[in-house]
C-alpha atoms as a PDB file:
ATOM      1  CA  UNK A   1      60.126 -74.162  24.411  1.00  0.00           C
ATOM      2  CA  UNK A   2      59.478 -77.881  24.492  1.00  0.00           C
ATOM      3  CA  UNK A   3      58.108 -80.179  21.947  1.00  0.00           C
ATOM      4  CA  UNK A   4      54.897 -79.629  23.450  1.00  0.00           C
ATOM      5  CA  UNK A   5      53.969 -76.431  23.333  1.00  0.00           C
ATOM      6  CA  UNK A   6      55.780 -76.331  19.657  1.00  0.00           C
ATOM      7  CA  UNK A   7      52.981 -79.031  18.705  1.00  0.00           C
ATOM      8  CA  UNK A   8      50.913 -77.044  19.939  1.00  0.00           C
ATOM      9  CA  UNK A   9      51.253 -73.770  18.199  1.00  0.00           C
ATOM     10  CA  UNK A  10      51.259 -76.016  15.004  1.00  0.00           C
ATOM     11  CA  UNK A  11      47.476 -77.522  15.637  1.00  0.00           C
ATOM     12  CA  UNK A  12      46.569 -73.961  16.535  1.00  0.00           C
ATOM     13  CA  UNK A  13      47.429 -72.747  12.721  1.00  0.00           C
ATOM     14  CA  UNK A  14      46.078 -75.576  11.013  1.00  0.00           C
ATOM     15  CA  UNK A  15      42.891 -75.451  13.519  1.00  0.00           C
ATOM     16  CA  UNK A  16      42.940 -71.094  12.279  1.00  0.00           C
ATOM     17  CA  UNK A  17      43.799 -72.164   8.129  1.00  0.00           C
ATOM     18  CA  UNK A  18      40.803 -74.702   8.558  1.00  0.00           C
ATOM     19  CA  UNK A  19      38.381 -72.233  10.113  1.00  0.00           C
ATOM     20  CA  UNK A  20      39.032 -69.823   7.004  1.00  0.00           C
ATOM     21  CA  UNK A  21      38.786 -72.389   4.651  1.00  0.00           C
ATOM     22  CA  UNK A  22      35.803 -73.939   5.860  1.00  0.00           C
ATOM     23  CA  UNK A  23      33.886 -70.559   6.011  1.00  0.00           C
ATOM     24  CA  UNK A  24      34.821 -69.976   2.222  1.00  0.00           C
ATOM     25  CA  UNK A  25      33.421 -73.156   1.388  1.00  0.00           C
ATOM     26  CA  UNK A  26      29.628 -72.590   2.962  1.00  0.00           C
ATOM     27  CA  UNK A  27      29.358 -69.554   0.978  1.00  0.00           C
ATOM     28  CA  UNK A  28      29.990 -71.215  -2.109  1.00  0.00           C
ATOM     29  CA  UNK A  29      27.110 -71.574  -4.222  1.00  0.00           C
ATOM     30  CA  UNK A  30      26.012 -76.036  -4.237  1.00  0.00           C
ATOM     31  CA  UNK A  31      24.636 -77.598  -6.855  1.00  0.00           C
ATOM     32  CA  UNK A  32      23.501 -81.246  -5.752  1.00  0.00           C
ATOM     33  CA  UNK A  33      21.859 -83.115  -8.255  1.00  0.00           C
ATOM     34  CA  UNK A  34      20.098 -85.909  -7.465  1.00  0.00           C
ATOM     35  CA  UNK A  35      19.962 -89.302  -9.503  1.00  0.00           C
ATOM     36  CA  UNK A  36      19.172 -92.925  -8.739  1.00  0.00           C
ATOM     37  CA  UNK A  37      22.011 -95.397  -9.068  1.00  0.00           C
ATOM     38  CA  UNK A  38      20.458 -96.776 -12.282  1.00  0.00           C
ATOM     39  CA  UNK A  39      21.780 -93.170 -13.956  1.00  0.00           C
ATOM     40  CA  UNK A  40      25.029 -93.058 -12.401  1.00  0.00           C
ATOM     41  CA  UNK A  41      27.484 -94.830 -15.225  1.00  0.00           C
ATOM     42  CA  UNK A  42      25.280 -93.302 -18.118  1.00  0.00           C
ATOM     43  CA  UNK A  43      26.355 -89.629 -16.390  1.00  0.00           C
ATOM     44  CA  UNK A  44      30.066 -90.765 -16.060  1.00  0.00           C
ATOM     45  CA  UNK A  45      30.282 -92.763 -19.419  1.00  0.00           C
ATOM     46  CA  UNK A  46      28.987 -89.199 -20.782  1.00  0.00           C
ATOM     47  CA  UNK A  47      31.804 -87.312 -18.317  1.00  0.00           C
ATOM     48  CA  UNK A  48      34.127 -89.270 -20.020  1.00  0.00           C
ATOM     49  CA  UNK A  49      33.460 -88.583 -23.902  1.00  0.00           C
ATOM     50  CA  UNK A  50      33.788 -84.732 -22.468  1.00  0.00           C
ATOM     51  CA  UNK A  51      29.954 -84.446 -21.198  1.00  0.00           C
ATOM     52  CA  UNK A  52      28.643 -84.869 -25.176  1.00  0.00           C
ATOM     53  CA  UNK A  53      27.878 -87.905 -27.194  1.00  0.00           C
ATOM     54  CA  UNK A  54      25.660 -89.726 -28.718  1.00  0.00           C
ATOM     55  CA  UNK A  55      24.023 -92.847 -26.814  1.00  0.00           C
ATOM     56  CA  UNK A  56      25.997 -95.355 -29.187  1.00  0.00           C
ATOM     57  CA  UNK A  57      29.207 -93.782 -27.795  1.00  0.00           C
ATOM     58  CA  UNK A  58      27.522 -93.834 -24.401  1.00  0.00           C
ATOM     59  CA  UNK A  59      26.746 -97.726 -24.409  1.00  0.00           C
ATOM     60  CA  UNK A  60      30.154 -98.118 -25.818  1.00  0.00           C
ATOM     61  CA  UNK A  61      31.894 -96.861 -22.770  1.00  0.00           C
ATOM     62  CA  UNK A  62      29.667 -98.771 -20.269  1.00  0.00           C
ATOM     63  CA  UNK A  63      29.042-101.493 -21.762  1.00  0.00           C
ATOM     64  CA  UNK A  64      25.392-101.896 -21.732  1.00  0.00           C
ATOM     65  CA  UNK A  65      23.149-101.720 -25.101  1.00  0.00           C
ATOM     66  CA  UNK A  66      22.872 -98.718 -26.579  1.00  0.00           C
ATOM     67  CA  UNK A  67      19.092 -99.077 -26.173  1.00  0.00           C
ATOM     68  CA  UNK A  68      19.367 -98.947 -22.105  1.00  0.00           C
ATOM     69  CA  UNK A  69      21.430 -96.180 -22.410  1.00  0.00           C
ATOM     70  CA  UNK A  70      19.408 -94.241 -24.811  1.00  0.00           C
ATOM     71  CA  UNK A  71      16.624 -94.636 -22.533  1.00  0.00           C
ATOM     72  CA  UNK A  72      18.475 -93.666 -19.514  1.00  0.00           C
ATOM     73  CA  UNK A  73      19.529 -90.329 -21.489  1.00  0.00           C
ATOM     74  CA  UNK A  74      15.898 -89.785 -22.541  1.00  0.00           C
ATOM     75  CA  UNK A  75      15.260 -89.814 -18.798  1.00  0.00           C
ATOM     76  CA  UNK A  76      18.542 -87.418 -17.448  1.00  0.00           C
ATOM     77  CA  UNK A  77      16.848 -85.105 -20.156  1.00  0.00           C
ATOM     78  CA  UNK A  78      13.399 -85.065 -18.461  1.00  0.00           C
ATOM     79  CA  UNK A  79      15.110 -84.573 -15.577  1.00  0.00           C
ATOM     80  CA  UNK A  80      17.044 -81.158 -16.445  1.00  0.00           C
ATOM     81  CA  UNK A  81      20.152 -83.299 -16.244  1.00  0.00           C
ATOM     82  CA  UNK A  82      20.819 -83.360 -20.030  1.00  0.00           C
ATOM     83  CA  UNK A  83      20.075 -81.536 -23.355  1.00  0.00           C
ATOM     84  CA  UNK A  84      18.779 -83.365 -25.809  1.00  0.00           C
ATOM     85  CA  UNK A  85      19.742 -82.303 -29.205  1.00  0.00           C
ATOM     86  CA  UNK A  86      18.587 -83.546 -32.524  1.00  0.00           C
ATOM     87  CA  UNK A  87      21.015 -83.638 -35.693  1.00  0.00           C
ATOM     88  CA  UNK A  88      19.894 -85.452 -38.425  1.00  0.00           C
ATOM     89  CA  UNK A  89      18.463 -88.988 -37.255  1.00  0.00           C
ATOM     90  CA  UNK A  90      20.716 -88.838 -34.261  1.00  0.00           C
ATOM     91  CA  UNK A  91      20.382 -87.342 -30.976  1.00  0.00           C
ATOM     92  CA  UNK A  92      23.126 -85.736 -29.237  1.00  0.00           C
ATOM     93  CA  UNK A  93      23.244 -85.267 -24.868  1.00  0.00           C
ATOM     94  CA  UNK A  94      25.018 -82.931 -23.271  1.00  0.00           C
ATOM     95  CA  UNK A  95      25.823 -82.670 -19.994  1.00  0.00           C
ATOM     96  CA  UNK A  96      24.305 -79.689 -18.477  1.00  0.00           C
ATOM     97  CA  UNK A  97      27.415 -77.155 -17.020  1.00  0.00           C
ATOM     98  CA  UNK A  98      25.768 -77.553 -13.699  1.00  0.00           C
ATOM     99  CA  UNK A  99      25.861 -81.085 -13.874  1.00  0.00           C
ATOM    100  CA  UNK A 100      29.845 -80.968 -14.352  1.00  0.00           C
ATOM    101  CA  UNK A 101      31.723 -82.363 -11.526  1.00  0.00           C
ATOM    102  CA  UNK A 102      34.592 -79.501 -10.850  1.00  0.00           C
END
């Protein structure tokens, strides 16, 4: 058998393991959740405390004032994003569990 045909068998399989793989994958359930840009560093600031925190600890890892980001949380709340949670004086987010990249 020449190199060929050996290739060829090869490309076959992976074409066969991608087939199989790619009809797992459409039916898997998608959650898409759509934000503008503006929301995008509040949402992975919050990833990174481990999808809680409290806007302070938010502005802390972005950089921006903690007002902006409060805001921006305020907003990814109204939008289903977020829970808002009270304690005290503070408010807590969390990152909703369909919001969690996997």
């Amino acid at each position: 058998m020449g190199v060929w045909s050996q290739l060829r068998i090869e490309l076959d399989k992976i074409f066969r393991k991608l087939d199989i793989i790619d009809a797992k994958v459409s039916v898997m359930p998608q959650v898409q959740i759509s934000v503008n840009n503006r929301y995008l560093p509040t949402l992975n600031a919050l990833h990174k405390l481990g999808g809680c925190g409290y806007a302070t600890q938010v502005a802390e890892v972005t950089g921006r004032a903690r007002a902006h980001e409060s805001s921006n949380l305020n907003t990814l709340a109204q939008m289903g994003v977020v829970e808002r949670k009270r304690l005290g004086k503070t408010v807590f987010f969390t990152l909703k569990p369909e919001a969690m990249p996997k």
